[in-house]
C-alpha atoms as a PDB file:
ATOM      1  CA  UNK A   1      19.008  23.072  24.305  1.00  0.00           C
ATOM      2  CA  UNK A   2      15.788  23.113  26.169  1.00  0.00           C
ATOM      3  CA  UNK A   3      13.397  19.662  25.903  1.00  0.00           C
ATOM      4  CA  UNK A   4      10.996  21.395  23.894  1.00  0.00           C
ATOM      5  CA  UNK A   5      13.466  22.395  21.756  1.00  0.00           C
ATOM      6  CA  UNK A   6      14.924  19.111  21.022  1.00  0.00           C
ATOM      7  CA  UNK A   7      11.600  18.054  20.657  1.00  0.00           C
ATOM      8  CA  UNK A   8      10.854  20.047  17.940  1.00  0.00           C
ATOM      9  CA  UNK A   9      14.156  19.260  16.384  1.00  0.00           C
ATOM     10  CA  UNK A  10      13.336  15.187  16.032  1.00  0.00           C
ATOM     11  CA  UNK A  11      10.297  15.917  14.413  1.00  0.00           C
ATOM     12  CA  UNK A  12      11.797  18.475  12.062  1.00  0.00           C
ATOM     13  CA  UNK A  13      14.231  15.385  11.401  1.00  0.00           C
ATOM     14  CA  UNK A  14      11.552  12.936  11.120  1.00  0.00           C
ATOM     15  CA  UNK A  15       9.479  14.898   8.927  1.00  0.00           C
ATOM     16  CA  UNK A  16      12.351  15.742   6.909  1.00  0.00           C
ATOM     17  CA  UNK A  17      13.509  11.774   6.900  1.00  0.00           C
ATOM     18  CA  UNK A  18       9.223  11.091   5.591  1.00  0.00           C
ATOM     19  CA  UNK A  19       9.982  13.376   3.231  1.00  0.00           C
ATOM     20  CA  UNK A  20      12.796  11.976   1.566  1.00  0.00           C
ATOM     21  CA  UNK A  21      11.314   8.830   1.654  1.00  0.00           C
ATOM     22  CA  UNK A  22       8.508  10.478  -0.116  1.00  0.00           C
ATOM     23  CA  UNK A  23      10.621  12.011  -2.876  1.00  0.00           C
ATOM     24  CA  UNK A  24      12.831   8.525  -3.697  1.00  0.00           C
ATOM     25  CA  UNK A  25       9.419   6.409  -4.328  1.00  0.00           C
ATOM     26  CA  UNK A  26       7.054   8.971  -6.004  1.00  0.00           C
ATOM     27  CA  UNK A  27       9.959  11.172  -8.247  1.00  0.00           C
ATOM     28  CA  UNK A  28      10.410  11.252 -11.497  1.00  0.00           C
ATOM     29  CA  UNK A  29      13.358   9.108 -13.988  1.00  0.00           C
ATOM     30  CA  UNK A  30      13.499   8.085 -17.289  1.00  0.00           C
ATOM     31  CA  UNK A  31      10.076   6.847 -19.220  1.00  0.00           C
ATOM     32  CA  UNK A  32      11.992   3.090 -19.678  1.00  0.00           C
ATOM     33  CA  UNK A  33      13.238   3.135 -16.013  1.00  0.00           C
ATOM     34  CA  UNK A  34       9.114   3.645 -14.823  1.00  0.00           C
ATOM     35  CA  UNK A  35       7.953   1.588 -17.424  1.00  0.00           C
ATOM     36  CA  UNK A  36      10.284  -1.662 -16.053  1.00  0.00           C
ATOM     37  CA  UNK A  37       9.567  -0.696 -12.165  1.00  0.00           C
ATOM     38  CA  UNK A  38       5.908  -0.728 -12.995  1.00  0.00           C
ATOM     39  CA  UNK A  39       5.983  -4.174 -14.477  1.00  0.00           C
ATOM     40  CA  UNK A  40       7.882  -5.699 -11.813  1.00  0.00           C
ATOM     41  CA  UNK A  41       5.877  -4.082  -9.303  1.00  0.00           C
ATOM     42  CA  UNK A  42       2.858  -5.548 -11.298  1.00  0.00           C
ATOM     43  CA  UNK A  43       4.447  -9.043 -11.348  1.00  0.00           C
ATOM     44  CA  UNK A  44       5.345  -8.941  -7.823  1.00  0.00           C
ATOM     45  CA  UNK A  45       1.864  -8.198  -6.610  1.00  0.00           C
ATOM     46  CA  UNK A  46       0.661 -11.020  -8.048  1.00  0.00           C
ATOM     47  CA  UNK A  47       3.290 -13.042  -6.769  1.00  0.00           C
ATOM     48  CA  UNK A  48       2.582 -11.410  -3.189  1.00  0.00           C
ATOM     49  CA  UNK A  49      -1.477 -11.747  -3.448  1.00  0.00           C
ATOM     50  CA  UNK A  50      -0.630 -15.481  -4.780  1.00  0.00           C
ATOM     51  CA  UNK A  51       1.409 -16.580  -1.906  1.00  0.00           C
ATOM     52  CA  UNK A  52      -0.828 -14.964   0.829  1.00  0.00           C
ATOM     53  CA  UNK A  53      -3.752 -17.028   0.307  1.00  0.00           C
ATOM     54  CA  UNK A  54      -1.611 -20.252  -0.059  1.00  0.00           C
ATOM     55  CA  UNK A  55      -0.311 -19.947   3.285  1.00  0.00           C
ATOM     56  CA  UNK A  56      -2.805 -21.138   5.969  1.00  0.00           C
ATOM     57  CA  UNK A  57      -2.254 -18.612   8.033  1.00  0.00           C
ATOM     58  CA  UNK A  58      -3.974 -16.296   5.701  1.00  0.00           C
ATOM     59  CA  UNK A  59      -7.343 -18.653   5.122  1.00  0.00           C
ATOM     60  CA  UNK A  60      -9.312 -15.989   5.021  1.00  0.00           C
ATOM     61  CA  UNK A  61      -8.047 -13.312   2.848  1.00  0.00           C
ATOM     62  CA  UNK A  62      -9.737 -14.886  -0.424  1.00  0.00           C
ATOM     63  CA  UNK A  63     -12.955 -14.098   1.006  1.00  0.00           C
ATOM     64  CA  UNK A  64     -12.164 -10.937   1.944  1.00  0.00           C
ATOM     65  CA  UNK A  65     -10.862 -10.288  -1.422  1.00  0.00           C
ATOM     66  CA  UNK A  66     -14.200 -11.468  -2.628  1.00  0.00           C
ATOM     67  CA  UNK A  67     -16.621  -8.666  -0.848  1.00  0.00           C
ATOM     68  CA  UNK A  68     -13.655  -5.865  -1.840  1.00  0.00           C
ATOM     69  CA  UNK A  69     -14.701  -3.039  -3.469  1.00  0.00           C
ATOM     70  CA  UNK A  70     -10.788  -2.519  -4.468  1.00  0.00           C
ATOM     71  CA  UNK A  71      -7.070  -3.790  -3.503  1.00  0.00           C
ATOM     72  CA  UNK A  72      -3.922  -2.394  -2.665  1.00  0.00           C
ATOM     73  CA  UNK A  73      -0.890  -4.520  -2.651  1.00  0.00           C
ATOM     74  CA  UNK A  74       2.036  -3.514  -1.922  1.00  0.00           C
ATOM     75  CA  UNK A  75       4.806  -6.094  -2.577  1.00  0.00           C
ATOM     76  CA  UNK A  76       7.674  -4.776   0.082  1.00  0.00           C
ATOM     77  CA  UNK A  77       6.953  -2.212   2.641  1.00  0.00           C
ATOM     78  CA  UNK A  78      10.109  -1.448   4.081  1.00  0.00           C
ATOM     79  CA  UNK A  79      10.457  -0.104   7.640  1.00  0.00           C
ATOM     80  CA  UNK A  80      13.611   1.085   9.827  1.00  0.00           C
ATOM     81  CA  UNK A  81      14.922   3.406  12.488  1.00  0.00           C
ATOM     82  CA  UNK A  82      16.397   4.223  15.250  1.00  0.00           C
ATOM     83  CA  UNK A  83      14.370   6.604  17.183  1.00  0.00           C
ATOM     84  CA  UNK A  84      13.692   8.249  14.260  1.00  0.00           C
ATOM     85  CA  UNK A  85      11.607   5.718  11.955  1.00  0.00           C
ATOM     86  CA  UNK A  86      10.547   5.447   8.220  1.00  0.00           C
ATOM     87  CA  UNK A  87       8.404   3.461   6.004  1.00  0.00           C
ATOM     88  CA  UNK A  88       7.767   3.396   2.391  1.00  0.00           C
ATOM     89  CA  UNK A  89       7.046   1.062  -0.530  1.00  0.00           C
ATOM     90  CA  UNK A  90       5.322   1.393  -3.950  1.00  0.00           C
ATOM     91  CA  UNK A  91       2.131  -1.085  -4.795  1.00  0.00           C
ATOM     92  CA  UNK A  92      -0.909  -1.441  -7.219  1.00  0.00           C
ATOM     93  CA  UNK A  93      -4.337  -0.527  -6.503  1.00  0.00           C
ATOM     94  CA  UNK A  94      -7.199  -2.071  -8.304  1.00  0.00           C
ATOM     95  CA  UNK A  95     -10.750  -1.588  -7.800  1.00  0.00           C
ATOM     96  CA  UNK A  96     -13.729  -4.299  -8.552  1.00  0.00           C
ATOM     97  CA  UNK A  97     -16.266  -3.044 -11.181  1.00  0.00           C
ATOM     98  CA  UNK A  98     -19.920  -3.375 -11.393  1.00  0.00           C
ATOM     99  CA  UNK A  99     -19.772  -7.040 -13.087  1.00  0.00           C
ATOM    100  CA  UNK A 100     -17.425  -8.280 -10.536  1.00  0.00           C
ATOM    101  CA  UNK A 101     -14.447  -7.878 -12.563  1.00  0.00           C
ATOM    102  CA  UNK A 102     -11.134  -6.536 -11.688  1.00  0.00           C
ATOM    103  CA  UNK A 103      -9.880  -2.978 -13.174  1.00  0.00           C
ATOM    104  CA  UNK A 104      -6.153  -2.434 -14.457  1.00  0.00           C
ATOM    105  CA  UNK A 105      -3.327  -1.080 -11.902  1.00  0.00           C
ATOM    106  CA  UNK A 106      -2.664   1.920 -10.922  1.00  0.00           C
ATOM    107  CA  UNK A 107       0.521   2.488  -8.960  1.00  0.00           C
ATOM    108  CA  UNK A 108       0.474   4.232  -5.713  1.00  0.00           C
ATOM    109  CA  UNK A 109       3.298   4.377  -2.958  1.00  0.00           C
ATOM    110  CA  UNK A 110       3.105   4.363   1.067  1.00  0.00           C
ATOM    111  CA  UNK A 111       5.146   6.723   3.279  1.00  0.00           C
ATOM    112  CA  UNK A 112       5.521   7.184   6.757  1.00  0.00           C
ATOM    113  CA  UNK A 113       7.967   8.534   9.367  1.00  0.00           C
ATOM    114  CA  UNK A 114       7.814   8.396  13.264  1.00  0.00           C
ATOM    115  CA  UNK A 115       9.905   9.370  16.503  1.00  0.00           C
ATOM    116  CA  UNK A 116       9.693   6.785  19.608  1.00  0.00           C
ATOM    117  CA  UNK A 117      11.966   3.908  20.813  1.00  0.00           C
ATOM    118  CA  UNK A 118      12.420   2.377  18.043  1.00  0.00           C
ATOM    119  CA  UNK A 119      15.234   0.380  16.427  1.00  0.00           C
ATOM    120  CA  UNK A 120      15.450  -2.266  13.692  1.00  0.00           C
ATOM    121  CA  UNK A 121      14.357  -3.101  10.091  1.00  0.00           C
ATOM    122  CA  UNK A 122      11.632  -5.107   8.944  1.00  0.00           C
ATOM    123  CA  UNK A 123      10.086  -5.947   5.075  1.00  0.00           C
ATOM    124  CA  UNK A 124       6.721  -6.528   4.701  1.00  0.00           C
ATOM    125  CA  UNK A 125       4.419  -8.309   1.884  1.00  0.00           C
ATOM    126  CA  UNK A 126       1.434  -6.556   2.729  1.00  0.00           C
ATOM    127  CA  UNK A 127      -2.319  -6.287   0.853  1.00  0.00           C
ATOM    128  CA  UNK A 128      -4.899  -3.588   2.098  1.00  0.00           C
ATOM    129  CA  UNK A 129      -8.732  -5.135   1.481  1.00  0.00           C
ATOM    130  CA  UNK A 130     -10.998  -1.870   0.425  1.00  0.00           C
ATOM    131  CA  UNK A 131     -14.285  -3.073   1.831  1.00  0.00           C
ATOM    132  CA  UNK A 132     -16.029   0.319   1.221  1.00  0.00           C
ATOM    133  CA  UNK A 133     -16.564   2.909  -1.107  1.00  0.00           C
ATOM    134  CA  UNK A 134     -15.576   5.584   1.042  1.00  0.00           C
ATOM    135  CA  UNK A 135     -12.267   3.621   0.610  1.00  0.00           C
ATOM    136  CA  UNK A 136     -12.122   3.480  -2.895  1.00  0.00           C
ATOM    137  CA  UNK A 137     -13.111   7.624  -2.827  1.00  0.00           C
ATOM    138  CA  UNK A 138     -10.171   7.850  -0.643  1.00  0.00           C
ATOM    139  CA  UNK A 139      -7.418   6.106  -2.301  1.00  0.00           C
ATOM    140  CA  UNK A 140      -8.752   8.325  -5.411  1.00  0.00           C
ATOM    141  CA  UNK A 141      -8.094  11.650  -3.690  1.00  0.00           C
ATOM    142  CA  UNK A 142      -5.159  13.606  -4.101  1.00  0.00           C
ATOM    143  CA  UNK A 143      -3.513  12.316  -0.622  1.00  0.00           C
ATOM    144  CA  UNK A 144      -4.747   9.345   1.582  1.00  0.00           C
ATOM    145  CA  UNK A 145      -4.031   9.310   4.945  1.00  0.00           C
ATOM    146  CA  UNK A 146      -4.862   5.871   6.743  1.00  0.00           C
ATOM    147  CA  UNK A 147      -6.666   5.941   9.667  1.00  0.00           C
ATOM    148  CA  UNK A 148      -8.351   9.464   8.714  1.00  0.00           C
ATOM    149  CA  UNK A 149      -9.609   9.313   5.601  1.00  0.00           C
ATOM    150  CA  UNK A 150     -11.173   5.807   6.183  1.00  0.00           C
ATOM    151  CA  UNK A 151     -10.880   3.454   9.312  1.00  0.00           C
ATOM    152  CA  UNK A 152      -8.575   0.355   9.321  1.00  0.00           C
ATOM    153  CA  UNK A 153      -8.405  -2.992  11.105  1.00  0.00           C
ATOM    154  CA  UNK A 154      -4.305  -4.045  10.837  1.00  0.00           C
ATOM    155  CA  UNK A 155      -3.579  -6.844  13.266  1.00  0.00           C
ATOM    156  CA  UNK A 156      -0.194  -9.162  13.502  1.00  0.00           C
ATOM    157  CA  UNK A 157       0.915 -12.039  11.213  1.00  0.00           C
ATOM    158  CA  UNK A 158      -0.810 -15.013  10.834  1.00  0.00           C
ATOM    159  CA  UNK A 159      -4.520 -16.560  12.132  1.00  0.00           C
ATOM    160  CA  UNK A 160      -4.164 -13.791  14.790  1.00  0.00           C
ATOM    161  CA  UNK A 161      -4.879 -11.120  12.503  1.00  0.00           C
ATOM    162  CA  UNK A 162      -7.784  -8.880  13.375  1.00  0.00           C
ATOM    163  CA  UNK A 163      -9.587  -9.082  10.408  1.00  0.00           C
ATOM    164  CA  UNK A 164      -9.591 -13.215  10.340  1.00  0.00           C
ATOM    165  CA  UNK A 165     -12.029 -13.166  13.199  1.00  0.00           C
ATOM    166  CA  UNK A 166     -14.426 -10.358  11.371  1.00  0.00           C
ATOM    167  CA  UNK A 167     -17.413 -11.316   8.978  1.00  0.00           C
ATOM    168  CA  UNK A 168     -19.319  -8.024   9.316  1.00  0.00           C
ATOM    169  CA  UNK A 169     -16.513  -6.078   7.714  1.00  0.00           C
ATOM    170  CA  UNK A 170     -17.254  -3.183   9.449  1.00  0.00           C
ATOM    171  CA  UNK A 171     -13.767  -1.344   8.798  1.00  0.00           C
ATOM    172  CA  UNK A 172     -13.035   0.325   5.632  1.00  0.00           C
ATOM    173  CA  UNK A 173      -9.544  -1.217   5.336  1.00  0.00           C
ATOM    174  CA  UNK A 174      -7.825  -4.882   6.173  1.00  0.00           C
ATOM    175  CA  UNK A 175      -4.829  -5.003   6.717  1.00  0.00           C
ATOM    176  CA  UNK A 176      -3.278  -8.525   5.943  1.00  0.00           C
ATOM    177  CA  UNK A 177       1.003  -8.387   6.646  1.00  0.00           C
ATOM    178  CA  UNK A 178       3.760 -10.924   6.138  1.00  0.00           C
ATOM    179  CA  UNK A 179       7.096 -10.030   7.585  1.00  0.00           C
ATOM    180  CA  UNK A 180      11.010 -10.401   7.871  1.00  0.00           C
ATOM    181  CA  UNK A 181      12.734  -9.421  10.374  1.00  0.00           C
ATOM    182  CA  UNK A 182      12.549  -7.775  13.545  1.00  0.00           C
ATOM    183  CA  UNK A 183      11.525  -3.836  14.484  1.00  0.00           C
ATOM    184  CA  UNK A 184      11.036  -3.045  18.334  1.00  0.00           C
ATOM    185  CA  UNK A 185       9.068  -0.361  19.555  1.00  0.00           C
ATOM    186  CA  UNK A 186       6.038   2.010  18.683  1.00  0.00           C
ATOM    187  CA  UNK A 187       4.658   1.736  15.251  1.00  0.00           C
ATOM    188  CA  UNK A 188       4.811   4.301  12.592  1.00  0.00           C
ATOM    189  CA  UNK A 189       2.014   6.484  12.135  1.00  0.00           C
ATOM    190  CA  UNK A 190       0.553   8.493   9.759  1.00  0.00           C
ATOM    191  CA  UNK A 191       1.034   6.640   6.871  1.00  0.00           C
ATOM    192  CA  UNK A 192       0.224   8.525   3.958  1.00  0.00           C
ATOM    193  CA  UNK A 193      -0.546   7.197   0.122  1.00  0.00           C
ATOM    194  CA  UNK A 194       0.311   8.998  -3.255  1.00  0.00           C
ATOM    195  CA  UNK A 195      -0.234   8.055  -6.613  1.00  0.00           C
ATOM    196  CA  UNK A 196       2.588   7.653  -8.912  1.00  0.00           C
ATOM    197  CA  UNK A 197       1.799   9.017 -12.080  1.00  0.00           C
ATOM    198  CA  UNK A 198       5.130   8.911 -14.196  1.00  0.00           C
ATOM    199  CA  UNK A 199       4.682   4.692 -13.634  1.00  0.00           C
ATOM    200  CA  UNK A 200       1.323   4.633 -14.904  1.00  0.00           C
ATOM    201  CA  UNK A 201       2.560   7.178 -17.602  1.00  0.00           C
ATOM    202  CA  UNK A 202       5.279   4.412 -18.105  1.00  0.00           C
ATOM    203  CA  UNK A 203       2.856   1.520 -18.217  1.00  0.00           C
ATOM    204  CA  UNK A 204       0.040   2.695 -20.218  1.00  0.00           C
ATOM    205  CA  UNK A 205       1.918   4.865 -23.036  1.00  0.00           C
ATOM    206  CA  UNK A 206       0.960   8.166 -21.752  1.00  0.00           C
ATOM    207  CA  UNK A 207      -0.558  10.165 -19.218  1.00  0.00           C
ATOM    208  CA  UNK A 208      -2.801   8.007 -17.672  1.00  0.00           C
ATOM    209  CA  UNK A 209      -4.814   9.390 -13.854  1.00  0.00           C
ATOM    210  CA  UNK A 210      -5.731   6.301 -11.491  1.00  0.00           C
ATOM    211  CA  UNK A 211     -10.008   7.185 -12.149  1.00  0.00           C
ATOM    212  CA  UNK A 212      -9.287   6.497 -15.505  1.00  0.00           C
ATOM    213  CA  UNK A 213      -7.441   3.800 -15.097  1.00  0.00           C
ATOM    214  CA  UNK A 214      -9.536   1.733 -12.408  1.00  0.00           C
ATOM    215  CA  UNK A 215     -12.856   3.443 -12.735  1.00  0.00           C
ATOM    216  CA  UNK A 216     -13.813   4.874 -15.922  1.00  0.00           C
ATOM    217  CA  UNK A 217     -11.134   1.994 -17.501  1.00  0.00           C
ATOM    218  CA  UNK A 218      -9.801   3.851 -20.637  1.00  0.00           C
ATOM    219  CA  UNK A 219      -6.430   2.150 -19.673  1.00  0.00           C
ATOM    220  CA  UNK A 220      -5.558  -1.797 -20.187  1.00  0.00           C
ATOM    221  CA  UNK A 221      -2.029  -3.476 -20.206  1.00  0.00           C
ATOM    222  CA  UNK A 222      -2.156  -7.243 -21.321  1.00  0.00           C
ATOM    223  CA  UNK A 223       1.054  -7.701 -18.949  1.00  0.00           C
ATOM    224  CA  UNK A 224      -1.616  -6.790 -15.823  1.00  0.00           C
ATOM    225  CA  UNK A 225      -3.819 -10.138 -17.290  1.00  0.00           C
ATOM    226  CA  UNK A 226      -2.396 -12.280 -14.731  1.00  0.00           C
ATOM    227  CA  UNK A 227      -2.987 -10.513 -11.338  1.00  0.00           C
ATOM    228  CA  UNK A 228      -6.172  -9.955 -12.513  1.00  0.00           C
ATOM    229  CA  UNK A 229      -6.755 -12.997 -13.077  1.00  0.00           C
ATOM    230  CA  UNK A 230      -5.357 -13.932  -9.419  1.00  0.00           C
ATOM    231  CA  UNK A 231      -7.530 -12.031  -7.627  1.00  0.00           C
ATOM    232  CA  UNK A 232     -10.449 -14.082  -6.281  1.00  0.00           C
END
């Protein structure tokens, strides 16, 4: 087999290994099953968003938080591989509304898949800061695709992070990260971001789209009260 043709057989694999990622975090199950992952998920974003701007090595995030137009948290962002790579993990997105408040969840998942030298596993806590509109538009289209639809600043853990030294905000995304364990090599890239319907479906009692939900807000779950209630 020729290089080219190996080649072309890795990304066939990785694309194949996004995909299933893809299909495990955005498919379908029973209406009780979506309805408990949603509430955990919504629980541990407030746990996540909570513990970030305790640590110190964070001190800035609240005011980011505070000039948001919207949020996406995504509670564990799971990433692995050897050679080939994948990442995926299901969050909330919220967006801010015209009297500062904070809308309900809707419930989006992150998928990626790479080929490089790569090899390891690493979790990540990790909350995007919307800073934009253009953002906001983005996250409610059909398919996101970060870096392409709208810029992002993601930097490593801690007081280093790129966004800690910014005031101008001139990125549409932050990334802020926490993570365990240990991944070597090129980063994944890529990432794409679907909504997840059937856990909004799940969480709200019917079909429910993400505008509705955090722009037009003709959705509300009193179990949500509490991140909202985080958020700065």
């Amino acid at each position: 087999m020729t290089g080219s043709a190996i080649l072309r057989s890795l990304r066939a694999t990785a694309a194949a290994l996004l995909m299933a990622v893809v299909l495990v975090a955005v498919g379908g199950g029973p209406a009780a099953y979506a309805d408990n992952e949603a509430e955990a998920l919504v629980t541990e974003s407030r746990l996540t968003v909570d513990r970030l701007m305790s640590d110190e090595d964070f001190f800035e995030l609240s005011k980011f938080i505070q000039s948001a137009k919207g949020i996406y948290i995504v509670p564990q962002l799971v990433k692995g591989g050897f050679i080939l790579g994948a990442e995926g993990g299901s969050g909330v997105f919220m967006a801010r509304g015209t009297d500062g408040s904070w809308s309900a969840p809707a419930f989006y998942t992150l998928a990626a898949g790479s080929i490089g030298l790569q090899i390891g596993g690493e979790v990540k806590e990790v909350v995007f800061v919307l800073m934009s509109d253009k953002a906001v538009d983005a996250m409610l289209s059909s398919e996101f695709k970060l870096g392409a639809d709208a810029s992002i600043s993601v930097g490593p853990v801690g007081r280093g992070v790129e966004a800690s030294r910014t005031t101008d905000f001139t990125s549409d995304i932050y990334a802020f990260s926490k993570s365990v364990g240990l991944f070597g090599g090129g980063a994944l890239e890529g990432a794409k971001i679907f909504e997840r319907k059937n856990l909004a479906a799940g969480y709200y009692g019917g079909p429910a789209g993400a505008r509705d939900i955090v722009i037009n807000r003709t959705f509300s779950n009193a179990q949500a009260d509490r991140l909202r209630e985080t958020l700065p």
